[in-house]
PDB file of N, CA and C in Angstrom:
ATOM      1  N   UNK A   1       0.841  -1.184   0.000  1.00  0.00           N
ATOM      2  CA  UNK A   1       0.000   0.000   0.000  1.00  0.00           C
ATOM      3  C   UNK A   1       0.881   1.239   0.000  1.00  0.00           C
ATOM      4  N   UNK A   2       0.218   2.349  -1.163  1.00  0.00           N
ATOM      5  CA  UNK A   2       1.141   3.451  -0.812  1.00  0.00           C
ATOM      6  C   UNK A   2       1.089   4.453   0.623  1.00  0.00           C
ATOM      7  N   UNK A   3       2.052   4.803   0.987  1.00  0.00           N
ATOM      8  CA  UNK A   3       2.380   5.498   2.252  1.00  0.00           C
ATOM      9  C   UNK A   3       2.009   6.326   2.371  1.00  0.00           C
ATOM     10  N   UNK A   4       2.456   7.627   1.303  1.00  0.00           N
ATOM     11  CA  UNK A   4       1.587   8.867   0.757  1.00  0.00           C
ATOM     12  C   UNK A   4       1.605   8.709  -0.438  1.00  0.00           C
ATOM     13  N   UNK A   5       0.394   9.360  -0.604  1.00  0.00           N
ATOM     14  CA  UNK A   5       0.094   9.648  -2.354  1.00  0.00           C
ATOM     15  C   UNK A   5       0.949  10.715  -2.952  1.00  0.00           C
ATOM     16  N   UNK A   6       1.784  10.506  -3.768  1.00  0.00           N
ATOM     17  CA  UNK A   6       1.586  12.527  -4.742  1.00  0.00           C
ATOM     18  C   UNK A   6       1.219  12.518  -5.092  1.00  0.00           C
ATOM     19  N   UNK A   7       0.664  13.274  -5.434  1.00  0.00           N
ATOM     20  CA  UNK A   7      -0.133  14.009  -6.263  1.00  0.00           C
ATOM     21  C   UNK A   7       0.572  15.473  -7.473  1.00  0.00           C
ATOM     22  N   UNK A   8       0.078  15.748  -8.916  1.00  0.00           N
ATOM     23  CA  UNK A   8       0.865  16.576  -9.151  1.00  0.00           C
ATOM     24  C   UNK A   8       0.008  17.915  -9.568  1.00  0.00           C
ATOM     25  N   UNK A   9       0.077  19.053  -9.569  1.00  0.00           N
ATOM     26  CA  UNK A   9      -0.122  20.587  -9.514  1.00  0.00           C
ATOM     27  C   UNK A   9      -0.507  20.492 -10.665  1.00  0.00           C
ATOM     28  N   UNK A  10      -0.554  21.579 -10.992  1.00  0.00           N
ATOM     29  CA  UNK A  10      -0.622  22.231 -12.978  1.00  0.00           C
ATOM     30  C   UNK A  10       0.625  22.831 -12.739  1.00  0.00           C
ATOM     31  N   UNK A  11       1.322  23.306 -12.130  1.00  0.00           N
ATOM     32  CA  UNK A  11       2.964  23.670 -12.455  1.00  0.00           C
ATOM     33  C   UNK A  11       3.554  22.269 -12.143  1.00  0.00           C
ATOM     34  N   UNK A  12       3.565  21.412 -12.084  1.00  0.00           N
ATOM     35  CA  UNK A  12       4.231  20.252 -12.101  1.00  0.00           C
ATOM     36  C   UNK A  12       4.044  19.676 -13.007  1.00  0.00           C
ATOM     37  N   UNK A  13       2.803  19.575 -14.127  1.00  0.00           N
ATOM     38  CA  UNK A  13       2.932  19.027 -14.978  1.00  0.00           C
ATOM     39  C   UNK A  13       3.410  20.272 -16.295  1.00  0.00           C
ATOM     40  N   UNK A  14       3.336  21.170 -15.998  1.00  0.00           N
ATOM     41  CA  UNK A  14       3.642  22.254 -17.117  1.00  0.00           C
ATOM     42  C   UNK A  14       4.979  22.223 -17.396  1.00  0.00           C
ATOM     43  N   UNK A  15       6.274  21.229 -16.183  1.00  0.00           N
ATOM     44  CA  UNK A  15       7.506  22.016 -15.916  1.00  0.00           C
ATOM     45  C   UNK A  15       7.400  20.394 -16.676  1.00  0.00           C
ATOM     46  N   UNK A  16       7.149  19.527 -16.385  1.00  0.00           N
ATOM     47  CA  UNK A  16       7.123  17.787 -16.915  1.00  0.00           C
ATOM     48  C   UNK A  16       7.144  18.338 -19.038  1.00  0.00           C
ATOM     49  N   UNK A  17       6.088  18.944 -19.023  1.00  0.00           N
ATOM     50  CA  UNK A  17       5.635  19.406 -20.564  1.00  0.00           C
ATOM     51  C   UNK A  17       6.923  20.208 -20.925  1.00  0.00           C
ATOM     52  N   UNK A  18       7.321  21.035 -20.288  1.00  0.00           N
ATOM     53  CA  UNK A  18       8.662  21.839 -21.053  1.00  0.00           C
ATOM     54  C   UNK A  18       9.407  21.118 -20.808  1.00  0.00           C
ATOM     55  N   UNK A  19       9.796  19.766 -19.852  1.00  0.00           N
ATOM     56  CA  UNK A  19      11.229  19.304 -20.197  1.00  0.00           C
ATOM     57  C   UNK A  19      10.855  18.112 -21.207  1.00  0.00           C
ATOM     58  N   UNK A  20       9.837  17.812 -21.546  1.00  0.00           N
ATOM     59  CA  UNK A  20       9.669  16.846 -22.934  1.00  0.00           C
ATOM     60  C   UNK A  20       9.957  17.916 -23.876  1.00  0.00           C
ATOM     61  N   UNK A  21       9.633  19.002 -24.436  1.00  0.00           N
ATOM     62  CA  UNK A  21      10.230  19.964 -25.402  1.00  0.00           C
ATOM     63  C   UNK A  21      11.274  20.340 -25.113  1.00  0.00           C
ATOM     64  N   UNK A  22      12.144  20.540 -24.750  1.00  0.00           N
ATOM     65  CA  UNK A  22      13.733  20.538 -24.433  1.00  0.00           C
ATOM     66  C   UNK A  22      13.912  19.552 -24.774  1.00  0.00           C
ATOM     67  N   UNK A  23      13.608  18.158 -24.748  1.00  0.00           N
ATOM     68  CA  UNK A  23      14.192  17.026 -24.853  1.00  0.00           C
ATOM     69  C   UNK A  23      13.860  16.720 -26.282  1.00  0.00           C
ATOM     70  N   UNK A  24      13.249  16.931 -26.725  1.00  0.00           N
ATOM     71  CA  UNK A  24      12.582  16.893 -28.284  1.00  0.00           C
ATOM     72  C   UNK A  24      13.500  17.738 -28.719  1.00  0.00           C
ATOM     73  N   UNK A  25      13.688  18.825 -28.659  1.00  0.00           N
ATOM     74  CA  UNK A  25      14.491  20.137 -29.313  1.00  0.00           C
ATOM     75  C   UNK A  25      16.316  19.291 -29.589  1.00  0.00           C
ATOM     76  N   UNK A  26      16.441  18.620 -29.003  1.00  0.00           N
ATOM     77  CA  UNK A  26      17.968  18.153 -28.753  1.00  0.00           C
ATOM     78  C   UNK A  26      17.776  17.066 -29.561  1.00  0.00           C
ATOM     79  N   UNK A  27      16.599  16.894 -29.731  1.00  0.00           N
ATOM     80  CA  UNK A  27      16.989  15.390 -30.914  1.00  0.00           C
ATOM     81  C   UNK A  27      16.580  13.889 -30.193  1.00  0.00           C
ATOM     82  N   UNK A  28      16.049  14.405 -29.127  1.00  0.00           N
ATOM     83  CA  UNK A  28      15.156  13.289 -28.208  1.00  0.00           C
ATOM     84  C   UNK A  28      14.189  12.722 -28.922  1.00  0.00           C
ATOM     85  N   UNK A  29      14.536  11.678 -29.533  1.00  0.00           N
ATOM     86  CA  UNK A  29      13.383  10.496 -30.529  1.00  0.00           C
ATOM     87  C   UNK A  29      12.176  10.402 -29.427  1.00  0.00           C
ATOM     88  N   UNK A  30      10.682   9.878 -30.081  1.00  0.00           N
ATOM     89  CA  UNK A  30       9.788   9.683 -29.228  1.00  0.00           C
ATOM     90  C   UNK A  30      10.198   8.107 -28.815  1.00  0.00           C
ATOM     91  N   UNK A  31      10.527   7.061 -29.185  1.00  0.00           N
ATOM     92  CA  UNK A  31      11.221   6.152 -28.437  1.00  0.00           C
ATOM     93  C   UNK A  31      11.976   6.612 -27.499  1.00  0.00           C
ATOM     94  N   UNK A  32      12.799   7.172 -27.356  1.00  0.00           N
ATOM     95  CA  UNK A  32      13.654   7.837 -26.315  1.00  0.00           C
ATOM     96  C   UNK A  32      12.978   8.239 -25.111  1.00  0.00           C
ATOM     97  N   UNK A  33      12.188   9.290 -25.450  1.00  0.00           N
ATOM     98  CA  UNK A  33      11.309   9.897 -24.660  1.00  0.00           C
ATOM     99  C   UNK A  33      10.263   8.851 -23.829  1.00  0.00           C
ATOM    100  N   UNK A  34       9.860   7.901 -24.903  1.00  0.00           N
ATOM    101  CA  UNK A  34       8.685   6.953 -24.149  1.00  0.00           C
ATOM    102  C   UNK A  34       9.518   6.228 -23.079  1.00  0.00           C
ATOM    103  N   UNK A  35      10.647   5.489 -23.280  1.00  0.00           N
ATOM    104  CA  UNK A  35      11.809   4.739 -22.306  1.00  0.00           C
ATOM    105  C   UNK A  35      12.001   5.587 -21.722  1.00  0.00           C
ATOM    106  N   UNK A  36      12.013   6.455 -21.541  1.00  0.00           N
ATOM    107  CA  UNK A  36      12.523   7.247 -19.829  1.00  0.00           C
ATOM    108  C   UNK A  36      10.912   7.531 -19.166  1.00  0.00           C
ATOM    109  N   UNK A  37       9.781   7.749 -19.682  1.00  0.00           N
ATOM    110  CA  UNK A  37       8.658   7.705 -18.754  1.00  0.00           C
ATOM    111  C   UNK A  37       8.578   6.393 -18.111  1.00  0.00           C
ATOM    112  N   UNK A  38       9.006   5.249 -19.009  1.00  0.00           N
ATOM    113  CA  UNK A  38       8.652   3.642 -18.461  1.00  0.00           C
ATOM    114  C   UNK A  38       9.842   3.417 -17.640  1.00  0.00           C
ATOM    115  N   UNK A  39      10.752   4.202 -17.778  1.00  0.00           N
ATOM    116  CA  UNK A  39      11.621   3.717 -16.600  1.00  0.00           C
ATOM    117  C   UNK A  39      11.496   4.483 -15.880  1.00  0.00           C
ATOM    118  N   UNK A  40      11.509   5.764 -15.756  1.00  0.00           N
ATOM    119  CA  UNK A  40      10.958   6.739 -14.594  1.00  0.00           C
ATOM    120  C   UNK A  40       9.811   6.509 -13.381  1.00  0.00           C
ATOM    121  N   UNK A  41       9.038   5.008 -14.238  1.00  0.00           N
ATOM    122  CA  UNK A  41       7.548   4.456 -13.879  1.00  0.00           C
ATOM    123  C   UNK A  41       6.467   5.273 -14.419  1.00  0.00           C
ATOM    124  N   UNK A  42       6.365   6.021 -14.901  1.00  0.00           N
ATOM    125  CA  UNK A  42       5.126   6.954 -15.371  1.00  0.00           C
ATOM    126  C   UNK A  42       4.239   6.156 -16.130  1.00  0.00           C
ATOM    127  N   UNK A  43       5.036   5.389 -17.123  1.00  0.00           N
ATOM    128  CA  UNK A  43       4.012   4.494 -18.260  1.00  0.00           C
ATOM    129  C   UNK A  43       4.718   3.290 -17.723  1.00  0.00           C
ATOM    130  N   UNK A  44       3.462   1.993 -18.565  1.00  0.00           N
ATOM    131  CA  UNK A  44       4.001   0.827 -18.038  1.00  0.00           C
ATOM    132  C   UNK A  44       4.628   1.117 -19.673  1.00  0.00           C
ATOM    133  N   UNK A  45       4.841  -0.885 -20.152  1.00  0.00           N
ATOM    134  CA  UNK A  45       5.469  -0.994 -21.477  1.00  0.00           C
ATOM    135  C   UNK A  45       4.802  -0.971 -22.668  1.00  0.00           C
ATOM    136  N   UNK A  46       3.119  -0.617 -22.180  1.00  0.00           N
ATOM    137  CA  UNK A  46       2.258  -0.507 -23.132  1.00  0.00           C
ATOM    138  C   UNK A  46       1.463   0.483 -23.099  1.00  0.00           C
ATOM    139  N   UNK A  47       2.840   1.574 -22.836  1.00  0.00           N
ATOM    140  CA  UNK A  47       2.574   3.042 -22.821  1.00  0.00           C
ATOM    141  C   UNK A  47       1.304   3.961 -22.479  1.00  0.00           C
ATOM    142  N   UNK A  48       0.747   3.016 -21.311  1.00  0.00           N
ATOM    143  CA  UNK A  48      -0.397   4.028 -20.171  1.00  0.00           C
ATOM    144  C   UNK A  48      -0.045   4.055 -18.662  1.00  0.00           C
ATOM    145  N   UNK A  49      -0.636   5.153 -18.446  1.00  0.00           N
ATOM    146  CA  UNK A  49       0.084   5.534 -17.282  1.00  0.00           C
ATOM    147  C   UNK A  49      -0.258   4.759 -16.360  1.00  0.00           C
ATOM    148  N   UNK A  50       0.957   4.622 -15.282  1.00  0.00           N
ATOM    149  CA  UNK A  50       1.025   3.950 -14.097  1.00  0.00           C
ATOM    150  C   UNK A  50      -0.413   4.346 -13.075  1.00  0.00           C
ATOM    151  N   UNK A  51      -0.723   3.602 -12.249  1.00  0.00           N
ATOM    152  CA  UNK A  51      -2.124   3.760 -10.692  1.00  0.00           C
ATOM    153  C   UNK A  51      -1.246   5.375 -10.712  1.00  0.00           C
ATOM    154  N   UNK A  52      -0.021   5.631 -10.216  1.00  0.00           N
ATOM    155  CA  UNK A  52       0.031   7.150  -9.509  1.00  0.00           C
ATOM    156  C   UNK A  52       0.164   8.283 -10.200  1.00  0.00           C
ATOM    157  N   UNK A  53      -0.157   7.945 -11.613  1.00  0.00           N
ATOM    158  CA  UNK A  53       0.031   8.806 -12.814  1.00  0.00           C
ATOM    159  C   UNK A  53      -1.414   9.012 -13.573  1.00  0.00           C
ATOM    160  N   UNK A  54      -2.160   8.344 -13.370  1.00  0.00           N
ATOM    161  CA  UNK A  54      -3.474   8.373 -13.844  1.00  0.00           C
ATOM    162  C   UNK A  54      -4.159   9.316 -13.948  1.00  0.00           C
ATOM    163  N   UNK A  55      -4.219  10.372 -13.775  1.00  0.00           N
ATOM    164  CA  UNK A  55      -4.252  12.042 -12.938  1.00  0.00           C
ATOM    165  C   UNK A  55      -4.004  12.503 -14.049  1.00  0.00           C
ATOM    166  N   UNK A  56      -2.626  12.212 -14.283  1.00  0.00           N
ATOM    167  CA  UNK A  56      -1.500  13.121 -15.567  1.00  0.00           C
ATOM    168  C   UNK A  56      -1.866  12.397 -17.181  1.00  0.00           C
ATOM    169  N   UNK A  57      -2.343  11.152 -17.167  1.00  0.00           N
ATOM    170  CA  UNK A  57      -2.963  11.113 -18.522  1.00  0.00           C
ATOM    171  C   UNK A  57      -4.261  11.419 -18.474  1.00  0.00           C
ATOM    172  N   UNK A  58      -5.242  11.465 -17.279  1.00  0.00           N
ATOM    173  CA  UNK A  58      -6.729  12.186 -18.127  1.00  0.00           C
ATOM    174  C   UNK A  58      -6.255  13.782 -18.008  1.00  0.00           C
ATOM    175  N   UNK A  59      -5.231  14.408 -17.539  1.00  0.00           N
ATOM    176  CA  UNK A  59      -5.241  15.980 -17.951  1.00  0.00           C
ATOM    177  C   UNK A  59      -4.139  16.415 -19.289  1.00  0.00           C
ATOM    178  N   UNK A  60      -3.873  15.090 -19.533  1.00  0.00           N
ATOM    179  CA  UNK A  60      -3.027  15.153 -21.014  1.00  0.00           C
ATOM    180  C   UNK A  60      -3.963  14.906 -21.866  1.00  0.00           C
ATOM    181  N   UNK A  61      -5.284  14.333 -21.995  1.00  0.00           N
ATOM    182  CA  UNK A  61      -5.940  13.856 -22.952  1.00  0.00           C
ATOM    183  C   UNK A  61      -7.086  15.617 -22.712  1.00  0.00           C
ATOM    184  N   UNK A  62      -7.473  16.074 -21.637  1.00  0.00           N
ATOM    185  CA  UNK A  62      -8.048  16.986 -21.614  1.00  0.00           C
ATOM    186  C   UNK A  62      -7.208  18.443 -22.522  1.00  0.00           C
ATOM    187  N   UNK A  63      -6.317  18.420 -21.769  1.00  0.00           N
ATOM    188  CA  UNK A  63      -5.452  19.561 -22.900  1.00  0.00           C
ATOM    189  C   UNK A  63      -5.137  19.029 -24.896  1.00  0.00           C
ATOM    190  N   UNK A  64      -5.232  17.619 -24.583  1.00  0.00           N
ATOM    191  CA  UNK A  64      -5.075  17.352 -25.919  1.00  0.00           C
ATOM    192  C   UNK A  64      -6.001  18.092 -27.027  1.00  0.00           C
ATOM    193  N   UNK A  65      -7.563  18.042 -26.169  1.00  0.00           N
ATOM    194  CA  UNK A  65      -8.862  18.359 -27.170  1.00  0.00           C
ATOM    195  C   UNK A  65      -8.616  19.660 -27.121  1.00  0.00           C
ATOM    196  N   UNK A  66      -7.733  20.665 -26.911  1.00  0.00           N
ATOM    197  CA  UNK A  66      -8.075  22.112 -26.625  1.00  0.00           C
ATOM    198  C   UNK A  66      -7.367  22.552 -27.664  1.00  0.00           C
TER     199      UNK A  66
END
């Protein structure tokens, strides 16, 4: 069981969003990029987000439609 939850802000995911564009800008392949969320734990290997990330893909899919 988790101990505490995090939870993340809208500046926590905004600062998450600019360091994927920095990382893109340098030549960061989206393979690249996907292997460091799955090892970071964010995504599993079939690239949806982890139980403590679940948060951060329905407000990625919400900003998506905008």
């Amino acid at each position: 069981m988790l101990g505490k939850l995090i939870t993340m802000n809208k500046e926590d995911i905004e600062n998450l969003k600019n360091i994927a564009r920095e990382k893109l800008k340098r030549g960061f392949t989206r393979e690249e990029a996907l292997q460091s969320l799955i090892r970071a734990g964010i995504l599993d290997e079939n690239e949806n987000f982890t139980e403590p990330y679940k948060h951060l893909g329905e407000a990625v899919k919400r900003l998506s439609k905008k």
